[in-house]
Protein backbone atom coordinates (compact mmCIF):
# COMPACT_ATOMS: atom_id res chain seq x y z
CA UNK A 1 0.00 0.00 0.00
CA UNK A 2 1.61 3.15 -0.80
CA UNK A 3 0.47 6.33 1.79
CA UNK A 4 -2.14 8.69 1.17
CA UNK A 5 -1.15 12.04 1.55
CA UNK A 6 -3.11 15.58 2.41
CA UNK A 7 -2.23 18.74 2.22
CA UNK A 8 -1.63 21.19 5.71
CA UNK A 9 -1.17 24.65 6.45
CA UNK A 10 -1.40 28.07 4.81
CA UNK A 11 -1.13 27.72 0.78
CA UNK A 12 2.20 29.41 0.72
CA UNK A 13 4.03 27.28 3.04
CA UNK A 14 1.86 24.34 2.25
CA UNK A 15 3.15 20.85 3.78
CA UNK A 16 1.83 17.10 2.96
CA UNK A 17 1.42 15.23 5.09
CA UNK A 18 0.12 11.38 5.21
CA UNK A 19 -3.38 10.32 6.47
CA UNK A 20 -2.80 6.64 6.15
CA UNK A 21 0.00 4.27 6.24
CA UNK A 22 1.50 1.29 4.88
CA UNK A 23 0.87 -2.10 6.83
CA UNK A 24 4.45 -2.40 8.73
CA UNK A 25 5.31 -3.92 12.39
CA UNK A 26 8.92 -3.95 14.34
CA UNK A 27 9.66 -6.83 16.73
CA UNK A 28 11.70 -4.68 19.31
CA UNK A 29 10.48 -1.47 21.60
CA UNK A 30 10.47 1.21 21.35
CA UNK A 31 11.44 1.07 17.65
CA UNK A 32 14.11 2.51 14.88
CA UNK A 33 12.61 5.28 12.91
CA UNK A 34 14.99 4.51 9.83
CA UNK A 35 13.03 1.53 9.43
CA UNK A 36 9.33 3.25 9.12
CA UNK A 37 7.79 3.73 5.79
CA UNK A 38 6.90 6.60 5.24
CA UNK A 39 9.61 8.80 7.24
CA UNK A 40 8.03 11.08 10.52
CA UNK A 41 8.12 14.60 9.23
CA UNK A 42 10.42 15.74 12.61
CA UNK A 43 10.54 19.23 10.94
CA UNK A 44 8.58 22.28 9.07
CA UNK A 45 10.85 23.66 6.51
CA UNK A 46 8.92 26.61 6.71
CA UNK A 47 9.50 27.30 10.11
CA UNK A 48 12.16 29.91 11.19
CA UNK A 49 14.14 30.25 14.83
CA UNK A 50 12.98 33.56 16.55
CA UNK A 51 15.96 32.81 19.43
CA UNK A 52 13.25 31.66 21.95
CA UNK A 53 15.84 29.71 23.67
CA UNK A 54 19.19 31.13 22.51
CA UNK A 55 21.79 30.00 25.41
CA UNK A 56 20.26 27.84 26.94
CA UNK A 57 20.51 23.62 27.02
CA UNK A 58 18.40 21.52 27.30
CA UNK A 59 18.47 17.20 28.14
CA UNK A 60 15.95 15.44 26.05
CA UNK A 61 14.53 11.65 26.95
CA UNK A 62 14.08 9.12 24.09
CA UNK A 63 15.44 12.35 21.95
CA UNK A 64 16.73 9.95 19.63
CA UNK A 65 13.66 9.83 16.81
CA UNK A 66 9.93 10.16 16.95
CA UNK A 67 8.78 13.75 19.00
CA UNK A 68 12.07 13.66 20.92
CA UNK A 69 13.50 14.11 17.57
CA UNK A 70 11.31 16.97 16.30
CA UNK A 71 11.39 18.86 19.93
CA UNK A 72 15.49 18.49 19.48
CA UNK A 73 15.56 19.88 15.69
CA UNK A 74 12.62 22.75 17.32
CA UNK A 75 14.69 23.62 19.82
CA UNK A 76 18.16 23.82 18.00
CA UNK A 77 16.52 26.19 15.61
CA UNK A 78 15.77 28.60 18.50
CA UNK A 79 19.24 28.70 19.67
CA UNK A 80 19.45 25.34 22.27
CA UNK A 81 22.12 23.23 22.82
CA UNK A 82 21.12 19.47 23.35
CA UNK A 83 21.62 16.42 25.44
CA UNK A 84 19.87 13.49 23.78
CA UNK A 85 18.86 10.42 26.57
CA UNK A 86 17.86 7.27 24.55
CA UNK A 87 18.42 3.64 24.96
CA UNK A 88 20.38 1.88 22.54
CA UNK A 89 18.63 3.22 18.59
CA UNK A 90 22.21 4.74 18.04
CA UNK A 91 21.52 4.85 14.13
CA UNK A 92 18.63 7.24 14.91
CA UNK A 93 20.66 9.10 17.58
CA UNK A 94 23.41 9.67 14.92
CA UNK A 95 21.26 11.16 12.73
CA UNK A 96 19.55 13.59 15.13
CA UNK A 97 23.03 14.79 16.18
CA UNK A 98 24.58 15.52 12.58
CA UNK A 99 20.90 17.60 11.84
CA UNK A 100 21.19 19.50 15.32
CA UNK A 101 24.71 20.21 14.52
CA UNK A 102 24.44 21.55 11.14
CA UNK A 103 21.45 23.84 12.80
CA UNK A 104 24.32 25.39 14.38
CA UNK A 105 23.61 24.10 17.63
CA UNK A 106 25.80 21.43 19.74
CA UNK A 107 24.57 18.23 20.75
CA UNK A 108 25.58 14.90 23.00
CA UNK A 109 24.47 11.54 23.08
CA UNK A 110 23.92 9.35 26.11
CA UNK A 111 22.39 6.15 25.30
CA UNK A 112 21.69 4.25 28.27
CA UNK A 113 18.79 2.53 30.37
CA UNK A 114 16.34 5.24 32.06
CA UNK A 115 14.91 2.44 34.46
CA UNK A 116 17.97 3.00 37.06
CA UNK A 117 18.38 6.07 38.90
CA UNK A 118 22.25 5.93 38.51
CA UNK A 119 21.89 6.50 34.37
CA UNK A 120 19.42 9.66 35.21
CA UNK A 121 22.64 10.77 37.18
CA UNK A 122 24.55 10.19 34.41
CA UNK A 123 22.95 11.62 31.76
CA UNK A 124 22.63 15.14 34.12
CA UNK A 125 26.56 15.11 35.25
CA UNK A 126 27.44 14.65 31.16
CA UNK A 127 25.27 17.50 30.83
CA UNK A 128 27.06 19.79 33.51
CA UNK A 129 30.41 18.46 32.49
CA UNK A 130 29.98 19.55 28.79
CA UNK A 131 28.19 23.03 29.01
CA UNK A 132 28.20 23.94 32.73
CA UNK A 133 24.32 24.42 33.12
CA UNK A 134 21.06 22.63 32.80
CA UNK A 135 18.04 24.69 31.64
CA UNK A 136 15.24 22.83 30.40
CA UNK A 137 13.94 18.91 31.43
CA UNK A 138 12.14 17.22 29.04
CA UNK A 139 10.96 13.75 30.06
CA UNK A 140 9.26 12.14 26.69
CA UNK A 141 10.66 8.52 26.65
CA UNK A 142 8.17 5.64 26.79
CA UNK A 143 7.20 2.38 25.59
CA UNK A 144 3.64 0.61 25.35
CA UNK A 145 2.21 -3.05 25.36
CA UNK A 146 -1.16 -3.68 23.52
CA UNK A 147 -3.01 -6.16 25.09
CA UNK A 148 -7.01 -6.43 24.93
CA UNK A 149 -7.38 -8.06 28.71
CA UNK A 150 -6.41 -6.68 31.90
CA UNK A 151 -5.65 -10.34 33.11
CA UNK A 152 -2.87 -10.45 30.29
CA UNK A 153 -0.82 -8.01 31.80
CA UNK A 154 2.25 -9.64 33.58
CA UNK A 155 4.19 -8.68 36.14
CA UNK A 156 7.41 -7.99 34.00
CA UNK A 157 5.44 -5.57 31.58
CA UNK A 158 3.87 -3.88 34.53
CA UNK A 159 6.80 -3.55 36.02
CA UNK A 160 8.56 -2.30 32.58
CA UNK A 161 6.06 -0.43 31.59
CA UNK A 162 5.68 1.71 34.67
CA UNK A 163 9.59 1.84 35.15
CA UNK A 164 10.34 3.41 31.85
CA UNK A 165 7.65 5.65 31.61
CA UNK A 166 6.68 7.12 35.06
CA UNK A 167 10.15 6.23 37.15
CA UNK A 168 12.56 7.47 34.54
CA UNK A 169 10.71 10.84 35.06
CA UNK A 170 11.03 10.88 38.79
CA UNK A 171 15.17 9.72 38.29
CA UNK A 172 15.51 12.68 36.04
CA UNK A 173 13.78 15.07 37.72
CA UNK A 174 16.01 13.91 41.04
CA UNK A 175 19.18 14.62 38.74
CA UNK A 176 18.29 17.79 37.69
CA UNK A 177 16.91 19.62 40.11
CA UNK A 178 20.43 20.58 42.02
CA UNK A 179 21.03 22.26 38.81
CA UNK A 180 17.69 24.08 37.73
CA UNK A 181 17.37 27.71 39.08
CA UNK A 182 14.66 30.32 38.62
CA UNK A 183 13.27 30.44 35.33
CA UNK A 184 14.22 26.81 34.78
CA UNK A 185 11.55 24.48 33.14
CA UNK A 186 10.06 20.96 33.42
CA UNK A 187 8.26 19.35 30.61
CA UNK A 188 7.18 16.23 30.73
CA UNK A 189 4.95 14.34 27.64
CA UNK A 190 1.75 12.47 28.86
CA UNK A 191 -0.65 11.38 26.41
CA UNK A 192 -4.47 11.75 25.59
CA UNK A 193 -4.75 8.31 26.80
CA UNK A 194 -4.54 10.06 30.32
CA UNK A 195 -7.53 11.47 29.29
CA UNK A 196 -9.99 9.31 27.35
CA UNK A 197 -8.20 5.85 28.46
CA UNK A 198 -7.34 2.76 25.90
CA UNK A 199 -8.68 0.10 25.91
CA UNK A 200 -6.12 -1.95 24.44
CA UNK A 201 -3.30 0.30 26.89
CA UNK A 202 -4.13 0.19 30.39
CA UNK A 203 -0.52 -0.08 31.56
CA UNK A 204 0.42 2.52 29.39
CA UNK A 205 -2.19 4.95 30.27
CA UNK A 206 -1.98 4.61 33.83
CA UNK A 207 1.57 5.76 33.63
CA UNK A 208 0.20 8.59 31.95
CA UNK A 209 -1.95 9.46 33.89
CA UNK A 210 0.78 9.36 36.69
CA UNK A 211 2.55 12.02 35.24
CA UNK A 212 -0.11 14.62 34.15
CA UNK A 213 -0.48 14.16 38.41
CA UNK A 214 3.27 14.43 38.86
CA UNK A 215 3.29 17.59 36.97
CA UNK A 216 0.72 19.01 38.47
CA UNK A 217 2.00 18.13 42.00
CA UNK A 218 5.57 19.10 41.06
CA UNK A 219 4.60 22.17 39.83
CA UNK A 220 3.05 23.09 43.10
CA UNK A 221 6.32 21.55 45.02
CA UNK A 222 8.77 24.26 42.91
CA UNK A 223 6.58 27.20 42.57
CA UNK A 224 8.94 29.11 45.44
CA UNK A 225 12.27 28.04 43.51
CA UNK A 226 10.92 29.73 40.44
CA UNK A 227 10.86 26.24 38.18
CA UNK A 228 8.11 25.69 35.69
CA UNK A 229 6.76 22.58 35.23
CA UNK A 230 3.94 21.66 32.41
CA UNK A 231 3.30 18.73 30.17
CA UNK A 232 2.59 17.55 26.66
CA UNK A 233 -0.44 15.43 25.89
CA UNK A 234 -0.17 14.34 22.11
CA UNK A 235 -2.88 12.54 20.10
CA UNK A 236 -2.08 9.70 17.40
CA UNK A 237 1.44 10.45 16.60
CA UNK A 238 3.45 8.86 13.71
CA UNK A 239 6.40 7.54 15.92
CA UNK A 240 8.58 4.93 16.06
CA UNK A 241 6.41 3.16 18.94
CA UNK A 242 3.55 2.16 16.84
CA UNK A 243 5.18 0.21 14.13
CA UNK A 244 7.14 -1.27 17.85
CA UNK A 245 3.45 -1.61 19.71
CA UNK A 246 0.72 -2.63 17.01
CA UNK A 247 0.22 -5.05 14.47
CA UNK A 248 0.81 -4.33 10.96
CA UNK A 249 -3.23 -4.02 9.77
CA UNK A 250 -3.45 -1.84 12.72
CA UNK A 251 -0.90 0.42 11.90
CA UNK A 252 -2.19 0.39 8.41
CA UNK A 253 -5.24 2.36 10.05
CA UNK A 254 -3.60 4.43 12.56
CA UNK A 255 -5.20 7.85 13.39
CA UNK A 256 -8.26 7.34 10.93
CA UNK A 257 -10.81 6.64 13.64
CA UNK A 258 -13.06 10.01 12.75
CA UNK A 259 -14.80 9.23 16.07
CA UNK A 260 -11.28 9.50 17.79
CA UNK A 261 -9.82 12.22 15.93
CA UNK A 262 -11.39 14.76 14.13
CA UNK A 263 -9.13 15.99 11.81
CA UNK A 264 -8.89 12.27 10.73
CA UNK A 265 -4.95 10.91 10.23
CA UNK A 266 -2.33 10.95 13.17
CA UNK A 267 -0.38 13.62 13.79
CA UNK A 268 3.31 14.32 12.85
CA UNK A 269 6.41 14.40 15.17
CA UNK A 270 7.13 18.42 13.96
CA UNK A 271 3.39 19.32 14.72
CA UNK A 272 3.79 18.52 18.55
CA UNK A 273 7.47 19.88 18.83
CA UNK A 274 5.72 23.65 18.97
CA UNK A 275 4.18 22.84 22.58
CA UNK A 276 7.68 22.42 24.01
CA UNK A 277 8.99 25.10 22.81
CA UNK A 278 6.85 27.60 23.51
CA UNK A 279 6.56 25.82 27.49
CA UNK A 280 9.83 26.13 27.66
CA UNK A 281 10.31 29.97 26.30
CA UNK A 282 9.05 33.08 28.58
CA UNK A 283 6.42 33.24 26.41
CA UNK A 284 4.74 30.61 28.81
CA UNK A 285 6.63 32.18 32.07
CA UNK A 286 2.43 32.54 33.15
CA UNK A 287 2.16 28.90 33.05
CA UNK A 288 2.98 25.87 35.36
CA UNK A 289 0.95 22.99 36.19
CA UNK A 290 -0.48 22.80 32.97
CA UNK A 291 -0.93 20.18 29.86
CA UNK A 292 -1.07 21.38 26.32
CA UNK A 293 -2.98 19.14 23.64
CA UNK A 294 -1.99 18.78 20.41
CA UNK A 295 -4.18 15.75 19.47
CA UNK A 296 -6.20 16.16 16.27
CA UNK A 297 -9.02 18.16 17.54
CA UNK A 298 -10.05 15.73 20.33
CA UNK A 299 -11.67 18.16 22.89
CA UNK A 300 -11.21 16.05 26.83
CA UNK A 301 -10.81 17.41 30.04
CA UNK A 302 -8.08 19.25 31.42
């Protein structure tokens, strides 16, 4: 099946993007984008840096491909430096590097496993070593399970499941803080499953759910130390983790669900990168404790 595509945007900086997708699944988690068909759009050509975040740096989780990806190409282009966290997709971590680098813009790599505490230290003492400073937190790493009954859940994916996504937030979030200062910002990504649920991803959205509370609570917890803290919760995204978490006919109709998602196809990595930049900017400095929602349309409760 080759992808249908769709036209975005304003006529003169018109984009296409597609609405459906070739039938494709990966046997690992959580997945190589140089192996998806079609290619995530990580970036808008037509965008131009405004130097919302010239100077400062910022450590990115699963930054390697999918939305860490387009938040690391966003952010170069408004003047970041990076620190990319990701497990072991070094071909995708290469290639995020060479693009944030010819943005101008340096960046380091630190593959390593999120689930222990003593890699969050890690990741945060490369970070100081290399440029002195720590900025901006964003937690976005994660992997998901389908399964269609509660009683299939084991143990070891509950226990996976929960440890990547909601205790690699709390390790990093340890790390950094010594090093945030006033005007410092959090941003962790949640997901509208924290919202609506899925059926097929109760671990998964549990964790999220756990961290639209964390933010909220954290947010409350730094207030007096002048540290931000908001969230991210995308819709359908085109991302390495659903070639890595569905089955290839499923994937084939990914984001088409009209009762789902209005705007009818799944959203692309570039399209979500906006929220973190502007949460992480002083053009947000009014805003902590809160979730942004770039889902398709999908109108839930905050």
């Amino acid at each position: 099946m080759v992808p249908i595509y769709k036209p975005i945007g304003e006529e003169q900086k018109c984009r296409m993007v597609p609405i459906s997708f070739p039938a494709q699944h990966q046997d690992c988690q959580p997945g190589l984008e140089y192996r998806m068909q079609p290619q995530p759009l990580s970036e808008n050509p037509a965008a131009k840096g405004s130097g919302k975040l010239c100077g400062k740096v910022a450590v990115i989780t699963g930054g390697d491909s999918g939305i860490g990806r387009a938040v690391a190409y966003a952010f170069a282009r408004e003047g970041a430096d990076l620190v990319l966290s990701y497990l072991c997709e070094h071909e995708d971590a290469r290639k995020t590097k060479r693009h944030v680098e010819s943005l101008g813009r340096r960046c380091v790599l630190v593959p390593g496993d999120l689930k222990q505490a003593s890699m969050a230290k890690q990741v945060i003492a490369r970070t100081i070593d290399v440029f002195g400073k720590l900025d901006v937190l964003i937690n976005n790493l994660g992997v998901q399970f389908v399964q269609n009954d509660i009683r299939d859940i084991t143990e070891e994916q509950l226990d996976l499941t929960f440890r990547t996504n909601l205790y690699s937030f709390f390790f990093m979030i340890q790390a950094a803080l010594p090093y945030l200062k006033p005007g410092s910002s959090i941003i962790n990504t949640t997901s509208i499953t924290a919202y609506r649920g899925e059926p097929e991803l109760m671990d998964y959205s549990a964790t999220k759910g756990g961290i639209m509370a964390l933010t909220r609570s954290l947010s409350l917890s730094l207030k007096n130390k002048g540290i931000r803290v908001n969230g991210v919760a995308p819709g359908p995204t085109w991302t390495p983790l659903i070639p890595a978490s569905y089955s290839a006919e499923q994937v084939r109709t990914f984001g088409s669900d009209t009762s789902r998602v209005p705007m009818n196809r799944a959203g692309q990595p570039f399209e979500i990168a906006s929220s973190y930049v502007f949460l992480a900017s002083d053009d947000a400095s009014y805003m902590s404790g809160q979730v942004l929602h770039p889902n398709g349309g999908e109108i839930v409760g905050s």
